[in-house]
C-alpha atoms as a PDB file:
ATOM      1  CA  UNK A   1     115.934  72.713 152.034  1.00  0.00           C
ATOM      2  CA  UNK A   2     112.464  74.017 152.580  1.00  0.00           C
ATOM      3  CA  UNK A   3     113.711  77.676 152.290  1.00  0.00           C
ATOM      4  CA  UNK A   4     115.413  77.056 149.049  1.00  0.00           C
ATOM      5  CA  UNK A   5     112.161  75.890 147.708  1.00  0.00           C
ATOM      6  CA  UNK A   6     110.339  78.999 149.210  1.00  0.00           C
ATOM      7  CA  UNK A   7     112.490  80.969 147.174  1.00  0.00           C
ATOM      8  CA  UNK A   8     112.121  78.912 144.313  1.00  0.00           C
ATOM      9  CA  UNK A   9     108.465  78.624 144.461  1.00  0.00           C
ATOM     10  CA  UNK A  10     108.746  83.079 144.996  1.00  0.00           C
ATOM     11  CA  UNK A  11     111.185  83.503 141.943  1.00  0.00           C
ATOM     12  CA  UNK A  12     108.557  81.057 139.654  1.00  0.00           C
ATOM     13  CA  UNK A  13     105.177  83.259 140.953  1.00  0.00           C
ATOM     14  CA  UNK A  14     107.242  86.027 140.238  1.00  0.00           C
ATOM     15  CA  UNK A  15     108.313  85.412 136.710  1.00  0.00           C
ATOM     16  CA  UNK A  16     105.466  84.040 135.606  1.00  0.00           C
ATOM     17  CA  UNK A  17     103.556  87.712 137.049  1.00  0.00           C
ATOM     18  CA  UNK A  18     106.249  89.368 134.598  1.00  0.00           C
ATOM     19  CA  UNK A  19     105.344  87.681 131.414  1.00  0.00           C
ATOM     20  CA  UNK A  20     101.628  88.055 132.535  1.00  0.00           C
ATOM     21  CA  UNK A  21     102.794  91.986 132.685  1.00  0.00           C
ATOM     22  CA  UNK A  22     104.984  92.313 130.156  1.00  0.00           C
ATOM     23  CA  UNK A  23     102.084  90.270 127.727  1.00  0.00           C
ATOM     24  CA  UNK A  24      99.001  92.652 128.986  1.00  0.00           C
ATOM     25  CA  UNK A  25     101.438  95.450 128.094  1.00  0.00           C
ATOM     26  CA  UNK A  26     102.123  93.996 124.374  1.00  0.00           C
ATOM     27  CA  UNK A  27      98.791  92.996 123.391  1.00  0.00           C
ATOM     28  CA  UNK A  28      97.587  96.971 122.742  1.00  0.00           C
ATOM     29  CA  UNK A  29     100.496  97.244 120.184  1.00  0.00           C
ATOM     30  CA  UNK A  30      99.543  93.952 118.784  1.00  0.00           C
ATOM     31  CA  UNK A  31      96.382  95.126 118.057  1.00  0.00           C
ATOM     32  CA  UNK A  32      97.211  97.897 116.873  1.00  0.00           C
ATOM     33  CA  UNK A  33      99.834  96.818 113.980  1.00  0.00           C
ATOM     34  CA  UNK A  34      97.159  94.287 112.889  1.00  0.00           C
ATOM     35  CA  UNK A  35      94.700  97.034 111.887  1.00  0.00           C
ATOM     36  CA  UNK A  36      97.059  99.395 110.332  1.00  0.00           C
ATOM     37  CA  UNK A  37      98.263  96.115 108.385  1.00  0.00           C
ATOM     38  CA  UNK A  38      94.530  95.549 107.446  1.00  0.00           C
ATOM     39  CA  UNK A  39      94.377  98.837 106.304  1.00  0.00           C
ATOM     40  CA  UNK A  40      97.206  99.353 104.381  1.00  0.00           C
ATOM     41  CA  UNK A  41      96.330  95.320 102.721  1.00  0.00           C
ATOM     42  CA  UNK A  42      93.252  97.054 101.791  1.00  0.00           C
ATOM     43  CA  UNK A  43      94.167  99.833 100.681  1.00  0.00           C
ATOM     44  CA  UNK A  44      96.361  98.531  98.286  1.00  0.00           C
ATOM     45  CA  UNK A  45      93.912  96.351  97.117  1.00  0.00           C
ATOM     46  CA  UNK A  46      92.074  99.872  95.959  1.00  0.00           C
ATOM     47  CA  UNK A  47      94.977 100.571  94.380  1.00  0.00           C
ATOM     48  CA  UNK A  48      95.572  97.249  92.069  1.00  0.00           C
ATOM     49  CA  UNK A  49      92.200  97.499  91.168  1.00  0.00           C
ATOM     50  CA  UNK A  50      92.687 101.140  90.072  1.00  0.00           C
ATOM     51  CA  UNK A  51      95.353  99.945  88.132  1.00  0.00           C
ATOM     52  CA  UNK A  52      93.830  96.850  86.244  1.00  0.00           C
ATOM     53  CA  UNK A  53      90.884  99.952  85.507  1.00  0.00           C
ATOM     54  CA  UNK A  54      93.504 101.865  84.189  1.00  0.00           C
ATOM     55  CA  UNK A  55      95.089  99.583  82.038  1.00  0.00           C
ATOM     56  CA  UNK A  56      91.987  98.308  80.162  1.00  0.00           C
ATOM     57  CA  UNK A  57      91.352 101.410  79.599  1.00  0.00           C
ATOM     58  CA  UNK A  58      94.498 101.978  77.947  1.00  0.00           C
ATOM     59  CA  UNK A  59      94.362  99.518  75.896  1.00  0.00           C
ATOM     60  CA  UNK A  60      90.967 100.055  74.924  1.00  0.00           C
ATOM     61  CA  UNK A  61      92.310 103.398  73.945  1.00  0.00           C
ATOM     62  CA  UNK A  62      94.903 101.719  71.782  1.00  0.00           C
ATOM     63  CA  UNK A  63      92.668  99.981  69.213  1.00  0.00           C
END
């Protein structure tokens, strides 16, 4: 009985040390999709506003 929860109590330190690893490893990419996100959010923001320019110019052209 006490081995089995040795080896229990191993398997749970273990697994917990591989989400630990496995999250550590993740986090970079994380980061990393967040700011190209950002920047493409932005930039298209640039872009709408570009556009609304655009069009009132348009129509001012129009009348």
């Amino acid at each position: 009985m006490d081995s089995s929860l040795q080896l229990l109590s191993m398997l749970g330190s273990l697994s917990l040390g591989l989400v630990l690893l496995v999250s550590l490893l993740v986090m970079p990419y994380r980061l990393w999709q967040r700011k190209k996100r950002n920047e493409l959010r932005d930039e298209l923001e640039a872009m709408g506003d570009e556009l609304g320019l655009w069009r009132a110019n348009r129509r001012d052209e129009t009348r």
